[in-house]
N, C-alpha and C. Protein backbone atom coordinates (compact mmCIF):
# COMPACT_ATOMS: atom_id res chain seq x y z
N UNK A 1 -11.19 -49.53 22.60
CA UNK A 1 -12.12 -48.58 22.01
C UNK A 1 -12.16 -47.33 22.89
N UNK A 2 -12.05 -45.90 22.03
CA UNK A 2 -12.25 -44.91 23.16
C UNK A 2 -13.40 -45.11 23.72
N UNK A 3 -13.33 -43.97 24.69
CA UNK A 3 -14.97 -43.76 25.26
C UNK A 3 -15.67 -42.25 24.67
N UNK A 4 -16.72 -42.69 24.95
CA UNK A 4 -17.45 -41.45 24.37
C UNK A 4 -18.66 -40.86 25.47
N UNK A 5 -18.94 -39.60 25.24
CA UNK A 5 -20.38 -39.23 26.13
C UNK A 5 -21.13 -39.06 25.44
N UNK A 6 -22.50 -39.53 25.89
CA UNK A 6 -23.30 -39.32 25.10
C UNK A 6 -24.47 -38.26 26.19
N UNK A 7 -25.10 -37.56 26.50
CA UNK A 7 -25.59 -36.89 27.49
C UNK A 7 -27.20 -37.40 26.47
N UNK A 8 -28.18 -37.48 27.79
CA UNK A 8 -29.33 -37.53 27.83
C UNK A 8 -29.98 -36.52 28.69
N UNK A 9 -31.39 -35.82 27.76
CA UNK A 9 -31.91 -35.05 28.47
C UNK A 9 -33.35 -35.95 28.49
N UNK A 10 -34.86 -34.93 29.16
CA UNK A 10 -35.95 -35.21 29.31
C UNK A 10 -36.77 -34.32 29.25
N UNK A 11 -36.91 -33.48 28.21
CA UNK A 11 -37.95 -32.44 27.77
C UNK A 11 -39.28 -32.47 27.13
N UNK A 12 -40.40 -32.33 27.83
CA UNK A 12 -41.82 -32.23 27.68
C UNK A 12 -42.00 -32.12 26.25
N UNK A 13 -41.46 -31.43 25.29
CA UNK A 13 -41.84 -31.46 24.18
C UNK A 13 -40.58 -31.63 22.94
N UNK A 14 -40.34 -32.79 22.93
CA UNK A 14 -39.56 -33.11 21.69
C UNK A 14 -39.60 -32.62 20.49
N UNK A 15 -40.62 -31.90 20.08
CA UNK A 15 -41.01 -30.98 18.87
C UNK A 15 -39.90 -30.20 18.88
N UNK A 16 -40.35 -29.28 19.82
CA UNK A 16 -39.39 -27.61 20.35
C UNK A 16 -37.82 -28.01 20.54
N UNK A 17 -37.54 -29.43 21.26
CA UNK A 17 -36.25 -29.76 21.72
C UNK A 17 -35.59 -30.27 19.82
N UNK A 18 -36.00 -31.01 19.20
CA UNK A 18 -35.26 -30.85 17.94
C UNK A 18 -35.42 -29.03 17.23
N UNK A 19 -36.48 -29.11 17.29
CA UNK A 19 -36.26 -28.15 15.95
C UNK A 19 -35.09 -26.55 17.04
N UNK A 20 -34.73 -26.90 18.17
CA UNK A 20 -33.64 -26.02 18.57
C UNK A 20 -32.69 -26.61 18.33
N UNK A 21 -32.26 -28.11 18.69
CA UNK A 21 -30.92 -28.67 18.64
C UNK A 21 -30.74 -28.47 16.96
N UNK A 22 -31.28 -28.66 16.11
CA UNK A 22 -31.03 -28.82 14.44
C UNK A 22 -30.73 -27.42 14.33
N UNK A 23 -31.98 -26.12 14.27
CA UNK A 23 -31.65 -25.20 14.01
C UNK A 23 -30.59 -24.18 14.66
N UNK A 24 -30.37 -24.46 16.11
CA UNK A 24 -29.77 -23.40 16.52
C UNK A 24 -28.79 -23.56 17.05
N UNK A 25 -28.45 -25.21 17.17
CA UNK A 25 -27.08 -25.54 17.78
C UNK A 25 -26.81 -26.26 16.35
N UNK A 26 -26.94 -26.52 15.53
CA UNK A 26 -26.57 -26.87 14.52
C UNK A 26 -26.66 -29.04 14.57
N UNK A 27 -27.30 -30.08 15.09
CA UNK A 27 -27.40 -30.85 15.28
C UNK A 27 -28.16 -31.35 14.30
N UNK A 28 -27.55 -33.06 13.83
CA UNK A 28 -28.63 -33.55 13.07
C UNK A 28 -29.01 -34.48 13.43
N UNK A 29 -30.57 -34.45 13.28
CA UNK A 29 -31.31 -35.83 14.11
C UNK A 29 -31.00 -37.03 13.31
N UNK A 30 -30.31 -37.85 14.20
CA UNK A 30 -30.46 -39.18 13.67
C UNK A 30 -30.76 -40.14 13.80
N UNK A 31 -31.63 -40.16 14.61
CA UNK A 31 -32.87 -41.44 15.11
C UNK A 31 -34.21 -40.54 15.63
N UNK A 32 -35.44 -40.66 15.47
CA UNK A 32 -36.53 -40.31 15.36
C UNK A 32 -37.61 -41.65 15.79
N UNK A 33 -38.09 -41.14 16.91
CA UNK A 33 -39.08 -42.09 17.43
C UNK A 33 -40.08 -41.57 18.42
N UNK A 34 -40.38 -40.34 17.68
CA UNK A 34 -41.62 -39.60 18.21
C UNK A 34 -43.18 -40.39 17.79
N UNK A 35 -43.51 -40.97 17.30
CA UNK A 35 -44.05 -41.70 16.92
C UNK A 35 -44.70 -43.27 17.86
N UNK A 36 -43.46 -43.37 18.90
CA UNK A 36 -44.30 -44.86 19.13
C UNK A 36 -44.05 -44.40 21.11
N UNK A 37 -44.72 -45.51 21.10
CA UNK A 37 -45.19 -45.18 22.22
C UNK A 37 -44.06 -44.39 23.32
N UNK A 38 -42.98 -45.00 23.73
CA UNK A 38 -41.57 -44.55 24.40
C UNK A 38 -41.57 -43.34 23.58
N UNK A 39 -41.38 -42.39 23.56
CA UNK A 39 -40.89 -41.03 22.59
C UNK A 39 -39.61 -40.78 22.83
N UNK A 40 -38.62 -40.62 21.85
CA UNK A 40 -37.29 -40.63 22.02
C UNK A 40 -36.70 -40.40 20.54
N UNK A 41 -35.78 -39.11 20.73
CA UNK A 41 -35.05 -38.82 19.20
C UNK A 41 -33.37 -38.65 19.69
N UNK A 42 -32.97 -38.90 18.74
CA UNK A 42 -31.20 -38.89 18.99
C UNK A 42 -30.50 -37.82 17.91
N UNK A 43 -29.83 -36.67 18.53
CA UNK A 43 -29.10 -35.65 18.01
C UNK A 43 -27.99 -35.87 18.20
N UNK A 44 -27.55 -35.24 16.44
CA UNK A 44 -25.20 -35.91 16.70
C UNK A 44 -24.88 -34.25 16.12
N UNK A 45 -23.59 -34.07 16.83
CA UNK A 45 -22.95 -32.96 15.94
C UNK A 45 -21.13 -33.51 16.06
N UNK A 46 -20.72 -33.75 15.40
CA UNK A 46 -19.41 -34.68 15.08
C UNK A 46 -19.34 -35.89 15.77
N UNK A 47 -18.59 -35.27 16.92
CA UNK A 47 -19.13 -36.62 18.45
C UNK A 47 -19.61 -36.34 19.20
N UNK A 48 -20.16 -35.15 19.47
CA UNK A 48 -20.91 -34.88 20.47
C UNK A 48 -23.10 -35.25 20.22
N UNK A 49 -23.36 -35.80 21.42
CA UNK A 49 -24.87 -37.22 20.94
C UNK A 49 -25.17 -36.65 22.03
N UNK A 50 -26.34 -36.04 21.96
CA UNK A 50 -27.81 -36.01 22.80
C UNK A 50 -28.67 -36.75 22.51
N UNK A 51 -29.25 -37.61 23.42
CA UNK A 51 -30.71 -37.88 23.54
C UNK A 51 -31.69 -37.20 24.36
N UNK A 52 -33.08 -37.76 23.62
CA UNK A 52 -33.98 -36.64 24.50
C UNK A 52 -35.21 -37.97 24.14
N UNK A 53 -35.38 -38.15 25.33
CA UNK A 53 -36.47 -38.60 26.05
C UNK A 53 -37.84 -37.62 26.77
N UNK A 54 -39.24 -37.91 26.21
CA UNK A 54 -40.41 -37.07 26.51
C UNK A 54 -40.71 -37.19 27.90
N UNK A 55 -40.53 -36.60 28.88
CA UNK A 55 -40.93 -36.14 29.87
C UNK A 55 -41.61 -35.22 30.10
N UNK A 56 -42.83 -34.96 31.76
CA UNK A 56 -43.88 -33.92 31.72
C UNK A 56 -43.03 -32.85 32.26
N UNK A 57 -43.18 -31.57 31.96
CA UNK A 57 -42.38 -30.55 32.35
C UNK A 57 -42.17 -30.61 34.20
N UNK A 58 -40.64 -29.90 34.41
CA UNK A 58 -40.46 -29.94 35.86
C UNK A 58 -41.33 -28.86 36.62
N UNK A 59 -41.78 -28.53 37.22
CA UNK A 59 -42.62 -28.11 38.18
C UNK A 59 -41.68 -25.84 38.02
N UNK A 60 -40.26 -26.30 38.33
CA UNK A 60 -39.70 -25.56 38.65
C UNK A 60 -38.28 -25.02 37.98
N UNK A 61 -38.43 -24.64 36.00
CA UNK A 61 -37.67 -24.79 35.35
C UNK A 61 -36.43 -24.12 35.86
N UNK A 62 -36.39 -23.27 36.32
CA UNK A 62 -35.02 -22.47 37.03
C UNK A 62 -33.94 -23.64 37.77
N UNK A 63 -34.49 -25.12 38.28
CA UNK A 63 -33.70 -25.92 38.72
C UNK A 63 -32.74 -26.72 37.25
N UNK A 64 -32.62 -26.36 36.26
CA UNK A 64 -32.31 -26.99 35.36
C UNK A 64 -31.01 -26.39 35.13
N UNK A 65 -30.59 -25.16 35.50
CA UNK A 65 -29.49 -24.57 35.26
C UNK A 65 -28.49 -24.78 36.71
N UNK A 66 -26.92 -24.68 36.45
CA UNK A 66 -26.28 -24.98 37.83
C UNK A 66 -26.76 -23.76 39.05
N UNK A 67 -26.34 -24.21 40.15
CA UNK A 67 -25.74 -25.21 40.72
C UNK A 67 -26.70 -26.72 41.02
N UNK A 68 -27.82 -26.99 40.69
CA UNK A 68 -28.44 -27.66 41.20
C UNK A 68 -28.92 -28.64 39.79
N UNK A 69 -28.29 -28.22 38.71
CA UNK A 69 -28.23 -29.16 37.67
C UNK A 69 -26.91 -29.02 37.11
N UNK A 70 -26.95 -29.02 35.55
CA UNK A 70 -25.72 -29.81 34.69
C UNK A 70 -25.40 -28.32 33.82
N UNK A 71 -24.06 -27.81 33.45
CA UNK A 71 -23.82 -27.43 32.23
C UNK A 71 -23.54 -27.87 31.14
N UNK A 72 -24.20 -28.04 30.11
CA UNK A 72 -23.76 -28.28 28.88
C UNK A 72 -22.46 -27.68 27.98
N UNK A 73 -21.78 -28.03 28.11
CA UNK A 73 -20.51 -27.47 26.98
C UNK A 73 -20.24 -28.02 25.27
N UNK A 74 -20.38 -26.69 24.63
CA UNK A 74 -20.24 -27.55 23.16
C UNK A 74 -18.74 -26.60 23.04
N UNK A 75 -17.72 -27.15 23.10
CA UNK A 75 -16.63 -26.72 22.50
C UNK A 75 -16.64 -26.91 20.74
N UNK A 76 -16.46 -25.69 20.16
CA UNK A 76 -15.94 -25.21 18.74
C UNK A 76 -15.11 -24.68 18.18
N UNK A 77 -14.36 -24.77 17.02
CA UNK A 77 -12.99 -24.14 16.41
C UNK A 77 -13.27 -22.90 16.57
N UNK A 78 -14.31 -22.37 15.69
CA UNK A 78 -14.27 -20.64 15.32
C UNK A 78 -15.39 -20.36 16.43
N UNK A 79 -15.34 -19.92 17.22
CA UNK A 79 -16.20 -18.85 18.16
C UNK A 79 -17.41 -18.52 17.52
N UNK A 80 -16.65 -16.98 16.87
CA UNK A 80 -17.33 -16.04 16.37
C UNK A 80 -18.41 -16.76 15.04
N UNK A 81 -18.07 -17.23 14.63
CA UNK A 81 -18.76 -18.02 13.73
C UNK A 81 -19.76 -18.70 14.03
N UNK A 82 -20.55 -19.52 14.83
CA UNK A 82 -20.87 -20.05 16.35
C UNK A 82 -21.80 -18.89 16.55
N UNK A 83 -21.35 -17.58 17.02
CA UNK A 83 -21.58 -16.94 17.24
C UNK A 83 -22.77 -16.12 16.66
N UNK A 84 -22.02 -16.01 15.32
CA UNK A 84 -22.82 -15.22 14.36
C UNK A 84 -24.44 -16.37 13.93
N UNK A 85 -24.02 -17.60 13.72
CA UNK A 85 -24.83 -18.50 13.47
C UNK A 85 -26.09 -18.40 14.10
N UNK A 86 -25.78 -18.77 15.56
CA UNK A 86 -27.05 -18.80 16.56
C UNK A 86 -27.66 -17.17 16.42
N UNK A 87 -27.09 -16.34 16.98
CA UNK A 87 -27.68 -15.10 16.94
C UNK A 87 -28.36 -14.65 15.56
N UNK A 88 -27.93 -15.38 14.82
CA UNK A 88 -29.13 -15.08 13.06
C UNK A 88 -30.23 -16.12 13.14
N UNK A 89 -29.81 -16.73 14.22
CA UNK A 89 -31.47 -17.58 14.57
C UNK A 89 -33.06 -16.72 15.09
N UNK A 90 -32.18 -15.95 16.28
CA UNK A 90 -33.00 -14.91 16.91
C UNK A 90 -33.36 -15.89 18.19
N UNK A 91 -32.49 -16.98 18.58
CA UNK A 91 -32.41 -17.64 19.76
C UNK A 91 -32.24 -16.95 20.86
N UNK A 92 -33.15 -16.44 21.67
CA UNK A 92 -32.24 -15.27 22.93
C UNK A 92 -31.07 -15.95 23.75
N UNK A 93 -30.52 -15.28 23.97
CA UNK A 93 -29.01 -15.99 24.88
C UNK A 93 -29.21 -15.58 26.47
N UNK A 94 -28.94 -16.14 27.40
CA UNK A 94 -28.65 -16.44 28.30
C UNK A 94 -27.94 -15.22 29.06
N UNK A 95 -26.99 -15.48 28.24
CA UNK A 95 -25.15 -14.65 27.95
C UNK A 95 -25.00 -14.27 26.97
N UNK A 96 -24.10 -13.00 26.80
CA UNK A 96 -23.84 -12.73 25.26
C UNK A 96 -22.36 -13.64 25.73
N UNK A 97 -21.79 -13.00 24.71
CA UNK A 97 -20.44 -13.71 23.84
C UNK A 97 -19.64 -12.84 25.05
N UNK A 98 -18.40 -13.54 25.58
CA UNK A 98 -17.64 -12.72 26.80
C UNK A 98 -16.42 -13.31 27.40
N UNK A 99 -15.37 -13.38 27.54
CA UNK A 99 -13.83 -13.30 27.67
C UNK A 99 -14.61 -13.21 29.22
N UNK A 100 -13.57 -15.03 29.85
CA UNK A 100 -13.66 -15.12 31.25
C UNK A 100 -12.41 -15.53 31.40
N UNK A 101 -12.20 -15.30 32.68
CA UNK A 101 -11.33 -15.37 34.16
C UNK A 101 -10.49 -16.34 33.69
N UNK A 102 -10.95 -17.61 32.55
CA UNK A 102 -10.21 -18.64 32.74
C UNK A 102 -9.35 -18.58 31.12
N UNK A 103 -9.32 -17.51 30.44
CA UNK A 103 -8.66 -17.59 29.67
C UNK A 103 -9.63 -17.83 27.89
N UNK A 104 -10.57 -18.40 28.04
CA UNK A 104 -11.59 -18.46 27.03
C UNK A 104 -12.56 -17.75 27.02
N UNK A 105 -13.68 -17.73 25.57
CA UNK A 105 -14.65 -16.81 25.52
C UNK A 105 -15.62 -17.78 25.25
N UNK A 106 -16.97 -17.50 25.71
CA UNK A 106 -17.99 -18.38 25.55
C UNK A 106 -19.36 -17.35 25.38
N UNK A 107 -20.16 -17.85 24.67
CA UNK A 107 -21.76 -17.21 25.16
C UNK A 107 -22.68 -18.31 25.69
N UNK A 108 -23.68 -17.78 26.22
CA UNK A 108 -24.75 -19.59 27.30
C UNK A 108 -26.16 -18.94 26.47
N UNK A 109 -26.73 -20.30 26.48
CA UNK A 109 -28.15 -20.25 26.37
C UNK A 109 -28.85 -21.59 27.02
N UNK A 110 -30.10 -21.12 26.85
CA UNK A 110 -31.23 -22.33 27.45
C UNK A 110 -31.94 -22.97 26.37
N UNK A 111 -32.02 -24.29 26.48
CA UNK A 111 -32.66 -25.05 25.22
C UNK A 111 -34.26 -24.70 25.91
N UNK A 112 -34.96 -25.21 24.99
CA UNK A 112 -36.66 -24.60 25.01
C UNK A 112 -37.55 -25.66 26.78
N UNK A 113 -36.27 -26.90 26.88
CA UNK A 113 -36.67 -27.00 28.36
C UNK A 113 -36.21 -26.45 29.78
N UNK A 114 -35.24 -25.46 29.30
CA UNK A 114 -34.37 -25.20 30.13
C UNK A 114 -32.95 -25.43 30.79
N UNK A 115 -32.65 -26.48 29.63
CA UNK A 115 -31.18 -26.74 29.77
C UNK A 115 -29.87 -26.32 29.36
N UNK A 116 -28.97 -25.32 30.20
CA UNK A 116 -28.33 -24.65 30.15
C UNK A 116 -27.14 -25.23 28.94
N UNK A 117 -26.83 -24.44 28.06
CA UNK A 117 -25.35 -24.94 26.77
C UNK A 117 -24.76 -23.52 27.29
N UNK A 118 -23.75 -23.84 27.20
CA UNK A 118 -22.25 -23.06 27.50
C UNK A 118 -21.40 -23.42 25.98
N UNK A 119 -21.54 -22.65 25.00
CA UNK A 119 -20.88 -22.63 23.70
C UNK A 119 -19.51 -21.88 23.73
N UNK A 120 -18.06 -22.19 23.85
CA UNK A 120 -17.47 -21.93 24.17
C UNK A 120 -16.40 -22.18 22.64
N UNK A 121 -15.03 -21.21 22.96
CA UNK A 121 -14.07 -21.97 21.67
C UNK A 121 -13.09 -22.67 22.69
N UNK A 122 -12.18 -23.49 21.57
CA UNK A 122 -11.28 -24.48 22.34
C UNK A 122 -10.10 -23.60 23.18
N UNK A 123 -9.59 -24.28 24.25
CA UNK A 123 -8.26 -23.88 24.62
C UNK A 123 -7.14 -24.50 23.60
N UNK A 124 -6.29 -23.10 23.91
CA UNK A 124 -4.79 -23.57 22.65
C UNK A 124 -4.20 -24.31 23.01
């Protein structure tokens, strides 16, 4: 069986953390358990699976982005498309859209707890 990642986060308010992953990264919830006591919802976008577990906010959200935390990468076919999507959200970005050093173009943003996505297109 391959392997797969599934990344888990821990954001204070699971409300704000779906209705960004659905609306603005394009994710659909598919387990929902805001409701019982553990709070915990599960977001898929092809194969790529977040969970998000309710935690009280960190003291010091600026530690959530590298070097001292994680980047998120959502690799996608069309960029610009991606592109156009989120920004008709009115999601502020991080980064705009920008051609790096390594040969690809990406734009970054912060989910509503502070966890850095790096939306990038594929290498050829």
């Amino acid at each position: 069986m391959p392997a797969a990642l599934r990344c888990e986060i821990f954001p204070a308010d699971l409300d704000a953390t779906v209705a960004f992953y659905v609306s603005v990264l394009g994710f659909e919830l598919v387990r929902d358990e805001r409701d019982q006591p553990s709070t915990y919802v599960a977001l898929a976008r092809d194969t790529v699976l977040v969970g998000a577990a309710a935690r009280p906010e960190v003291p010091d959200r600026g530690q959530r982005r590298p070097v001292t935390g994680v980047e998120l990468v959502l690799e996608v076919d069309d960029l610009d498309e991606e592109y156009a999507r989120v920004t008709a959200t009115g999601w502020p970005l991080a980064e705009d859209l920008a051609g790096r050093p390594w040969g690809l173009r990406d734009f970054r943003l912060l989910d509503p707890s502070g966890y850095y996505w790096r939306v990038t297109g594929r290498a050829a």
